[in-house]
C-alpha atoms as a PDB file:
ATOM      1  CA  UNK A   1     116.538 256.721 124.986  1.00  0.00           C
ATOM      2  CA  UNK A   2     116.506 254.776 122.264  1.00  0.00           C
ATOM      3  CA  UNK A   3     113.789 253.176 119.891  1.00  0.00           C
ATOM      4  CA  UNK A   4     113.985 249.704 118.973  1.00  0.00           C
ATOM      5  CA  UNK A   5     112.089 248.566 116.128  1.00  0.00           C
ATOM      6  CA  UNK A   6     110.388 244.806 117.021  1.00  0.00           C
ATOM      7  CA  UNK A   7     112.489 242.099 114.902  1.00  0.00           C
ATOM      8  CA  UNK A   8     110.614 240.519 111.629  1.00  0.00           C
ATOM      9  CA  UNK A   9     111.749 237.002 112.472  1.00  0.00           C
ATOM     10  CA  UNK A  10     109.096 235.180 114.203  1.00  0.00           C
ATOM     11  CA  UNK A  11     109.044 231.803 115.265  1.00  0.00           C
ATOM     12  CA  UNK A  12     106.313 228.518 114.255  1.00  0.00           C
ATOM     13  CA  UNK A  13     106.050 226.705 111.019  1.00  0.00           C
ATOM     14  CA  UNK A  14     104.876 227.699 107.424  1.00  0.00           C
ATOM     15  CA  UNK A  15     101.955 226.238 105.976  1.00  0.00           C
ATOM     16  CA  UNK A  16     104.592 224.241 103.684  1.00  0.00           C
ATOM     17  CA  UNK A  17     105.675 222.722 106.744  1.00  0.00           C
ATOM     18  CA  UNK A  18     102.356 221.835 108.353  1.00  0.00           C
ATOM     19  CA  UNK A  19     101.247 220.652 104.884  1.00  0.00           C
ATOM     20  CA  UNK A  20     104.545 218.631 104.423  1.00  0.00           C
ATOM     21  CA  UNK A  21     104.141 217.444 108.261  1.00  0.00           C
ATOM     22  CA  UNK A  22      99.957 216.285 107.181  1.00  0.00           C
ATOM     23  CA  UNK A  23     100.956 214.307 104.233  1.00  0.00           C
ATOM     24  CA  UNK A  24     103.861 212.470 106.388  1.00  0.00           C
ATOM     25  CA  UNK A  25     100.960 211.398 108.820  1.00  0.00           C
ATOM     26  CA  UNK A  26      98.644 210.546 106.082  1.00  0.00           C
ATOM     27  CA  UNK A  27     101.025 208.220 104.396  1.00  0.00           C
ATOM     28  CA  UNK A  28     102.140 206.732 107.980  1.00  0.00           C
ATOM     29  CA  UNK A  29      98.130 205.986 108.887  1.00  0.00           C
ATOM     30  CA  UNK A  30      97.531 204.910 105.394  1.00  0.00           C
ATOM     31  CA  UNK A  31     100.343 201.947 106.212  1.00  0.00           C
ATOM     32  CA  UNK A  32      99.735 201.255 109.667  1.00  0.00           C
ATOM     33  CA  UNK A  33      95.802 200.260 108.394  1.00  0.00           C
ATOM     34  CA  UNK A  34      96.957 198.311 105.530  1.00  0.00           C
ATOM     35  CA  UNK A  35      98.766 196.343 108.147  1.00  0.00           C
ATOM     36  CA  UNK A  36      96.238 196.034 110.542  1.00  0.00           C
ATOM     37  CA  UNK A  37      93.699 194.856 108.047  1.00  0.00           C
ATOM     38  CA  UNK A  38      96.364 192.151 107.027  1.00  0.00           C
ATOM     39  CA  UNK A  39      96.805 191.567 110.695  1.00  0.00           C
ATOM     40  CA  UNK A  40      92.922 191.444 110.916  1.00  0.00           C
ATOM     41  CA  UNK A  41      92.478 188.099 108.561  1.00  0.00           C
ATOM     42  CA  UNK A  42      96.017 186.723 109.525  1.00  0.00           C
ATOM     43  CA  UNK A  43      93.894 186.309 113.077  1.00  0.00           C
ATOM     44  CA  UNK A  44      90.688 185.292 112.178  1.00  0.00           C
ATOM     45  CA  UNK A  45      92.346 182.371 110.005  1.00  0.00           C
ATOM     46  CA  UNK A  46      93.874 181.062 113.077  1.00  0.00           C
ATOM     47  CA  UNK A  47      91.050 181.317 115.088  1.00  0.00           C
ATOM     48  CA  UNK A  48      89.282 179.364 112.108  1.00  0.00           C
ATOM     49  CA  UNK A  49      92.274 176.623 111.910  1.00  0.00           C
ATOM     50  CA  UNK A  50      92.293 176.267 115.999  1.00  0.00           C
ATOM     51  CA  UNK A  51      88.235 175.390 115.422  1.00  0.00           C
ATOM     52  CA  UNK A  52      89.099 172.917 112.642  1.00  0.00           C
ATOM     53  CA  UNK A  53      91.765 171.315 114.857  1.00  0.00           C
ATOM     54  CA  UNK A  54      88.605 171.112 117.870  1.00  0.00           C
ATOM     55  CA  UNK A  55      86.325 169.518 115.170  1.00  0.00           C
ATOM     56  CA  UNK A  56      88.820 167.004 114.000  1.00  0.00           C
ATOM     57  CA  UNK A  57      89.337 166.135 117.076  1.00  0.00           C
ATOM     58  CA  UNK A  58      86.288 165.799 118.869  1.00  0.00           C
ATOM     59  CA  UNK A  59      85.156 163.707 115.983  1.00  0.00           C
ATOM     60  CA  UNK A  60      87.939 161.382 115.925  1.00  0.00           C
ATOM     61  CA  UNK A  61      86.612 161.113 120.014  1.00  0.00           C
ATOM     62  CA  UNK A  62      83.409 160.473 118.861  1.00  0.00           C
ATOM     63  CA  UNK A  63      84.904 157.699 116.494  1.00  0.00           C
ATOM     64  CA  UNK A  64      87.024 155.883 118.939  1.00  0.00           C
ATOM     65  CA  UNK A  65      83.835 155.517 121.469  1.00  0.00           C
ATOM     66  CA  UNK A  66      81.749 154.410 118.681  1.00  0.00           C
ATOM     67  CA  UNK A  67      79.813 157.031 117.003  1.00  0.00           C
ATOM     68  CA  UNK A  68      80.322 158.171 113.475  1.00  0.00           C
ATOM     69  CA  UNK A  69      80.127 161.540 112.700  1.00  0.00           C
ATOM     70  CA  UNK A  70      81.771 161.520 109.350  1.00  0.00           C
ATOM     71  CA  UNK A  71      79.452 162.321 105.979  1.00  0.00           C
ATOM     72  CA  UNK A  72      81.060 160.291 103.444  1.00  0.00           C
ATOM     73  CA  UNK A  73      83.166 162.982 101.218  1.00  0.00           C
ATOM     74  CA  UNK A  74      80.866 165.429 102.904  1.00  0.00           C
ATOM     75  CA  UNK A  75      82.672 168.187 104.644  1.00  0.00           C
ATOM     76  CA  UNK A  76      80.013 170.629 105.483  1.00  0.00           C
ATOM     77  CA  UNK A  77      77.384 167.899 106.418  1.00  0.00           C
ATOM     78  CA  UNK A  78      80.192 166.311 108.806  1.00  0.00           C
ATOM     79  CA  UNK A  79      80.928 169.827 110.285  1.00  0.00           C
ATOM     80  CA  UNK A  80      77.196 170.323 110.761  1.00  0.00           C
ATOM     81  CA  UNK A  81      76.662 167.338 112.179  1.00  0.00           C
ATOM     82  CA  UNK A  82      79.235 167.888 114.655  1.00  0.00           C
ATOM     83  CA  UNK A  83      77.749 171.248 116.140  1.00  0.00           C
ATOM     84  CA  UNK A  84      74.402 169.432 115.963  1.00  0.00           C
ATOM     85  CA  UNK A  85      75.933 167.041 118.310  1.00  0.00           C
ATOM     86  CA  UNK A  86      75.389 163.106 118.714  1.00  0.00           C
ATOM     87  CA  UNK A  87      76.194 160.315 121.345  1.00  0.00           C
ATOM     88  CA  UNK A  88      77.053 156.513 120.473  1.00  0.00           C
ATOM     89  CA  UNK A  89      73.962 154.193 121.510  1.00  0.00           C
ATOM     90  CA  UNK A  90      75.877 151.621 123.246  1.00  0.00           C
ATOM     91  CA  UNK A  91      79.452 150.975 125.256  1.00  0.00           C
ATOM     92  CA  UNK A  92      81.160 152.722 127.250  1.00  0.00           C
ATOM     93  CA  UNK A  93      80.751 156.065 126.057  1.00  0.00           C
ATOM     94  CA  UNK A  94      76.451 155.408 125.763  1.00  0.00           C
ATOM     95  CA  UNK A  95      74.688 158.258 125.917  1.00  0.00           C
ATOM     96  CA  UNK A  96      77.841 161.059 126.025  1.00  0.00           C
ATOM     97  CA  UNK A  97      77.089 163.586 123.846  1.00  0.00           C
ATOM     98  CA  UNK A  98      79.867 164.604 121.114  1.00  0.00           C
ATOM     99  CA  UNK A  99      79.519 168.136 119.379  1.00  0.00           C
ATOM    100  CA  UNK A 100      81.083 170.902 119.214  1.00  0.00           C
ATOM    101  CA  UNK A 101      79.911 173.853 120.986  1.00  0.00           C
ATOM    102  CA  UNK A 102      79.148 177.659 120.024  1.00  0.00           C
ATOM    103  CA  UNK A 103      79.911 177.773 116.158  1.00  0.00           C
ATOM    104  CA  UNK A 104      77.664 180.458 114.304  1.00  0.00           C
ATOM    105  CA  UNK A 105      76.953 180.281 110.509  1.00  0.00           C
ATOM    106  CA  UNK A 106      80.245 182.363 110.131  1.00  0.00           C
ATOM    107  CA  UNK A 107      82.536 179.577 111.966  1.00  0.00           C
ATOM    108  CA  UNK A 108      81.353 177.271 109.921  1.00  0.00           C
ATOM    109  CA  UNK A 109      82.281 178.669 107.206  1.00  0.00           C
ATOM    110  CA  UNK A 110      85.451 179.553 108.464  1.00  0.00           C
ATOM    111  CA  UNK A 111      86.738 175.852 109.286  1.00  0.00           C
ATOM    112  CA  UNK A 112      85.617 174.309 105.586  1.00  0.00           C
ATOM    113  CA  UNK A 113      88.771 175.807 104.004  1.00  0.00           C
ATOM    114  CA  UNK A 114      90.988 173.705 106.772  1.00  0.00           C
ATOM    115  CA  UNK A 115      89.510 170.569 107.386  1.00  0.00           C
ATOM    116  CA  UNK A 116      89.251 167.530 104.580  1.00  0.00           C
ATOM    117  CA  UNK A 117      87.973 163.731 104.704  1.00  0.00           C
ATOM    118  CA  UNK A 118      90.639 161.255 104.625  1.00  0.00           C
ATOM    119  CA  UNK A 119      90.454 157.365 105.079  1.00  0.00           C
ATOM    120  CA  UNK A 120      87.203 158.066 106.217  1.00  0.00           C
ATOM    121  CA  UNK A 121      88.221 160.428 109.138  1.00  0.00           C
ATOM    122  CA  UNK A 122      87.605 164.388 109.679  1.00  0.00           C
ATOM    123  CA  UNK A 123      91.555 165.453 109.638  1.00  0.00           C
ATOM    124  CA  UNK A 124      92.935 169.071 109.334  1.00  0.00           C
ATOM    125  CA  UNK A 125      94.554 170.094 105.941  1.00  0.00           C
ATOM    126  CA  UNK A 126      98.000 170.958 106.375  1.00  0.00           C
ATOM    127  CA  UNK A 127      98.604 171.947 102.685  1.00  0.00           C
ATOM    128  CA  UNK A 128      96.783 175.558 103.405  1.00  0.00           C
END
């Protein structure tokens, strides 16, 4: 009979390894949330230019049936007075209310950046 002496050789990773393996991750988690927080604002400024588009339109509605939402050279008053809501007094469209529905303090602030006052009409900016 012989004796066998058990082998040194063992099998896993060294701590360099696992350390080297961590830092890898770290750096690959550190870049994914850099792009997700880009991803974050490139989505909330759409959502914010889809409400301006609903604004300018609804108040060029408003317009064509005969009610005047438009705040001379007055964004934000325009934009409030479009989630505040108004109807034209007489014609076809009497009584219909025209606003815009479920804006917060937030949205509002939002839209400003893509909507402007041209010719006397709410229209989206398309130099943003």
């Amino acid at each position: 009979m012989t004796n066998r002496t058990p082998s040194k050789t063992t099998s896993g990773l060294t701590i360099m390894e696992l350390l080297a393996a961590v830092m890898i991750l770290g750096i690959m988690g550190s870049v994914a949330l850099a792009a997700l927080g880009n991803h974050n604002q490139v989505v909330r400024d759409n959502h914010d230019r889809r409400n301006a588009q609903e604004m300018s339109s609804v108040c060029a509605c408003a317009s064509a049936a005969g009610y005047d939402f438009v705040v001379s050279a007055d964004v934000e008053s325009t934009i409030r007075s479009l989630v505040a809501g108004g109807s034209p007094t007489s014609g076809l469209f009497k009584n219909h209310v025209f606003k815009v529905t479920l804006f917060e303090e937030a949205d509002i602030l939002g839209v400003m950046r893509f909507l402007k006052i041209d010719n006397g009409q709410l229209v989206v900016r398309h130099d943003i």
